[in-house]
Protein backbone atom coordinates (compact mmCIF):
# COMPACT_ATOMS: atom_id res chain seq x y z
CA UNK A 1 31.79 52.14 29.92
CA UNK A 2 29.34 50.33 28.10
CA UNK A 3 29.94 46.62 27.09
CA UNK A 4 29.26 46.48 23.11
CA UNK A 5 27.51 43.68 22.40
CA UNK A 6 28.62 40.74 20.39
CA UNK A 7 26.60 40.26 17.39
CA UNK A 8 24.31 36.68 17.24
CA UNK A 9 25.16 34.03 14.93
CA UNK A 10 22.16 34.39 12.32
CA UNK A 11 21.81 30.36 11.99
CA UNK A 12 23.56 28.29 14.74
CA UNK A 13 24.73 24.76 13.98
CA UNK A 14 21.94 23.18 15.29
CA UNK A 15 19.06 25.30 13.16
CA UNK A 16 21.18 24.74 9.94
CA UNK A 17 21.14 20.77 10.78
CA UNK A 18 17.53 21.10 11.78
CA UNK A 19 16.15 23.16 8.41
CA UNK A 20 18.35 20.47 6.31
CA UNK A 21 16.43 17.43 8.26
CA UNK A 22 13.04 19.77 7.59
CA UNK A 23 13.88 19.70 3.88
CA UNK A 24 14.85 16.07 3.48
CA UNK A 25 11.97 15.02 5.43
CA UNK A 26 9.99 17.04 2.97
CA UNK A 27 11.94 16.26 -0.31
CA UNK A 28 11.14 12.70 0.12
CA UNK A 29 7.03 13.24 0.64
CA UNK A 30 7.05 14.69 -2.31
CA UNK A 31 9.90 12.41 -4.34
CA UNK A 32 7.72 10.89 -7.53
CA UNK A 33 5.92 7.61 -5.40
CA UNK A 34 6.64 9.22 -2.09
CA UNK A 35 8.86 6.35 -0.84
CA UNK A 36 9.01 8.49 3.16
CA UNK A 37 5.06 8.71 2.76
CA UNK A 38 4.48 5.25 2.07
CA UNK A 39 6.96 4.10 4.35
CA UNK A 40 5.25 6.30 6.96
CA UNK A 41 2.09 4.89 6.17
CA UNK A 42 2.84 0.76 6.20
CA UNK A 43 4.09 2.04 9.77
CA UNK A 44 0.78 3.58 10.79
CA UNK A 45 -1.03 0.59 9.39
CA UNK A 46 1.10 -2.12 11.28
CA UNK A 47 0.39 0.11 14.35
CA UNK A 48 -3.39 0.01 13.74
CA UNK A 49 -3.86 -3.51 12.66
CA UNK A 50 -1.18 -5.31 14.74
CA UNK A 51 -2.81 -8.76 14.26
CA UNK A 52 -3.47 -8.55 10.92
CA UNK A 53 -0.43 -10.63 8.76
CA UNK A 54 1.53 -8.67 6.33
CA UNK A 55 2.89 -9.67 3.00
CA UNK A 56 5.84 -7.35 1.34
CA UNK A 57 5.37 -7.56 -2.93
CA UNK A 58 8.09 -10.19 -3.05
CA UNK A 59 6.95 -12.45 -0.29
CA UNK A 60 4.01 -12.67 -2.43
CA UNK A 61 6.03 -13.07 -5.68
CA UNK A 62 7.96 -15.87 -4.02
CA UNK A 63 4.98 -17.65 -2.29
CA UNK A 64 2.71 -17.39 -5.90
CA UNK A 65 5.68 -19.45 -7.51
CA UNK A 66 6.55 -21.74 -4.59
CA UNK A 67 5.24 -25.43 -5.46
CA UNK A 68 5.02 -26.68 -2.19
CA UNK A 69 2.61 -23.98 -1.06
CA UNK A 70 -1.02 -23.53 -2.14
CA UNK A 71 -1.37 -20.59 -3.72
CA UNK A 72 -3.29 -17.43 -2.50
CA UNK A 73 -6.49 -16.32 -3.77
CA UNK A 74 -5.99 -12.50 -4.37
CA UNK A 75 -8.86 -10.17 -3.37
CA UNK A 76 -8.65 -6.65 -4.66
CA UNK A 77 -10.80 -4.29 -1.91
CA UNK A 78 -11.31 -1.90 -4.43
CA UNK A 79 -14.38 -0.22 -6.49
CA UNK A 80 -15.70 -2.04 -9.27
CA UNK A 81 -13.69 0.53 -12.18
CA UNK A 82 -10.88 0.92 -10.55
CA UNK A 83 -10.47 -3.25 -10.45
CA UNK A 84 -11.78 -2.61 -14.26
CA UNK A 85 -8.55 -0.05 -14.81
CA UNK A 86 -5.83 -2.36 -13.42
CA UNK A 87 -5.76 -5.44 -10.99
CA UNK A 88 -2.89 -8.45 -10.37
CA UNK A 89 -3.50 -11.58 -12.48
CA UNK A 90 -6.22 -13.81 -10.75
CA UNK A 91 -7.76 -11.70 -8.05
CA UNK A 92 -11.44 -11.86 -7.22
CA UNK A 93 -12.80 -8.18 -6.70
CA UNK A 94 -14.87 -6.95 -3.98
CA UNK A 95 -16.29 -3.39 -3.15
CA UNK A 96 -15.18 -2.45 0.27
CA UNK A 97 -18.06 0.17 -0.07
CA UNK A 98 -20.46 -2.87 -0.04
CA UNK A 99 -18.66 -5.38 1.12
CA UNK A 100 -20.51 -8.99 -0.89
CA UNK A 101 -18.21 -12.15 0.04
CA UNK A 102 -20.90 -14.01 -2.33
CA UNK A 103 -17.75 -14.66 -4.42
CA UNK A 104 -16.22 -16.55 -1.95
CA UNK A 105 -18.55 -18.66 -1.23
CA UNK A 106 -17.03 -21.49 -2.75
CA UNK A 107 -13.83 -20.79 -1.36
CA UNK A 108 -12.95 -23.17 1.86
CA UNK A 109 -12.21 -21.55 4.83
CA UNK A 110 -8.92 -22.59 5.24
CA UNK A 111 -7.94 -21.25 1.58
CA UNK A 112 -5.26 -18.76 1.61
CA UNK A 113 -6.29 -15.01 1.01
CA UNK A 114 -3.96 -12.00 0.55
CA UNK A 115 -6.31 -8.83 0.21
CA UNK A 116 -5.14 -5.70 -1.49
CA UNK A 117 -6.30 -2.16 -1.97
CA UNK A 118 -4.54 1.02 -3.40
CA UNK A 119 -2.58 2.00 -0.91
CA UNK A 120 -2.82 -1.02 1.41
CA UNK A 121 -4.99 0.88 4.25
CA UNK A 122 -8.31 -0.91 3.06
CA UNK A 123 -6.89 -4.24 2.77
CA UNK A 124 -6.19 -4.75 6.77
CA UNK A 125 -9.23 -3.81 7.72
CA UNK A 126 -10.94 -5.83 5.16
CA UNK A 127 -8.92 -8.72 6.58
CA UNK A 128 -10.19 -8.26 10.17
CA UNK A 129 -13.80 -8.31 8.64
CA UNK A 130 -13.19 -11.61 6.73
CA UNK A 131 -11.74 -13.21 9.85
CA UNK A 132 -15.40 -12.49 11.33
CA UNK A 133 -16.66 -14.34 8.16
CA UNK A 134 -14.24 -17.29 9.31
CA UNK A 135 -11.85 -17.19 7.03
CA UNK A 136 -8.43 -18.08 9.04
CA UNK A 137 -5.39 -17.86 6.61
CA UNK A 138 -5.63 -14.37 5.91
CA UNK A 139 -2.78 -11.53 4.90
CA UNK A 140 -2.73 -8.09 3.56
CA UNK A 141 -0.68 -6.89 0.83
CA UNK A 142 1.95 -4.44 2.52
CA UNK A 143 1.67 -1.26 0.87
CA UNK A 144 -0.65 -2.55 -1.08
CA UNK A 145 -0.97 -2.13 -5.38
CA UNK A 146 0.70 0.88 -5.33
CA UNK A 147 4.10 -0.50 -4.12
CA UNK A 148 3.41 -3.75 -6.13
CA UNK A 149 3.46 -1.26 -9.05
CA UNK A 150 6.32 0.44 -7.88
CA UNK A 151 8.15 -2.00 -7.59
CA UNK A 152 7.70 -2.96 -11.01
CA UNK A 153 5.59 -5.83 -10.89
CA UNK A 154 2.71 -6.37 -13.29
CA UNK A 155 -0.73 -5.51 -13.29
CA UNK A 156 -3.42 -6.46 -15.95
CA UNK A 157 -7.01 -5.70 -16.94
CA UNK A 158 -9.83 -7.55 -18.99
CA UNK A 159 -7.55 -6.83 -22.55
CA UNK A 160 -4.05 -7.79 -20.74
CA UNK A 161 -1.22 -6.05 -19.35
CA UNK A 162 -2.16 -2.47 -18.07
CA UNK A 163 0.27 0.31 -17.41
CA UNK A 164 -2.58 2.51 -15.36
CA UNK A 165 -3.23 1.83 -11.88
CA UNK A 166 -6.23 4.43 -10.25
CA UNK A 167 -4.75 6.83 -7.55
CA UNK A 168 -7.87 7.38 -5.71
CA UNK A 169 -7.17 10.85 -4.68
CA UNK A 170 -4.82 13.61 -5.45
CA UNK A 171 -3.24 12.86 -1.89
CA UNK A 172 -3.60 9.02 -2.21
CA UNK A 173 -1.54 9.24 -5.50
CA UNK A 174 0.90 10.81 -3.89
CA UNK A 175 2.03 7.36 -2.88
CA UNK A 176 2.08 6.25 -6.85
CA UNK A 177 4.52 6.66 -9.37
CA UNK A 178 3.44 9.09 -11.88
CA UNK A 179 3.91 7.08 -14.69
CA UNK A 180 0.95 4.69 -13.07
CA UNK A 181 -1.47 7.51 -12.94
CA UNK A 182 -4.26 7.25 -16.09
């Protein structure tokens, strides 16, 4: 007599917890600012840049309004119009593309310099090539203007407050609320 065969389970336990992991993983790369994404990439840039000193959005808030510290000069590693479109109060712009530190030249050495970019990938290695240049109090924005933005602090350009920050790339604004993007 022929043993009839017991039918398979069409999802087992562990395949149902599995998809659901698959699609939260997925839901929140492509939530509105990608909060998994960016996390994902601070992560990878920590990794890469391990000696390179990271400052969260509020650290810098705090610091900037701190009177017993000197305040940072901001450098925004980004092209010329996207520095035009939107930048944080104060910062001194430089291309990474062609990197000039002519506008620091005046700066001492010593000065403390928090360099941001869109995303905040730039920024770290733009610190490693200004410690080459001898500058030696040196930190990177973490996450750079796109979670500053998210976050809900304020950005400016030449007329005053701007509500636009430039996304780079269909993939980099991924990373940036959509409200931000021109």
């Amino acid at each position: 007599m022929a043993n009839p065969k017991t039918p398979r389970k069409r999802f087992t336990r562990k395949t149902i917890v599995a998809l659901l992991l698959f699609l939260a993983v997925l839901g929140g790369l492509a939530w509105d600012g990608s909060p998994l994404g960016s996390l994902a990439l601070r992560q990878a840039v920590r990794l890469k840049f391990r000696d390179v000193r990271q400052v969260s959005p509020t650290e810098l808030v705090q610091w900037t309004r701190d009177p017993n510290r000197p305040p940072p000069l901001l450098v925004d590693a980004r092209p010329a119009a996207a520095f035009a479109l939107s930048h944080i109060e104060g910062a001194v712009n430089i291309d990474p593309a062609q990197p000039d530190l002519a506008p620091l030249a005046h700066v001492p050495r010593d000065q403390p310099i928090v360099v941001y970019d869109g995303p905040g990938v730039v920024s770290a290695a733009m610190v490693v090539g200004m410690s080459q240049a001898e500058f030696t109090r040196l930190s990177s924005l973490e996450g750079g203007l796109f979670r500053w933005v998210n976050e809900g602090h304020p950005v400016v350009d030449a007329r005053g407050p701007a509500t636009a920050v430039e996304p780079l790339s269909w993939a980099w604004g991924r990373l940036l609320k959509s409200r931000f993007h021109p």
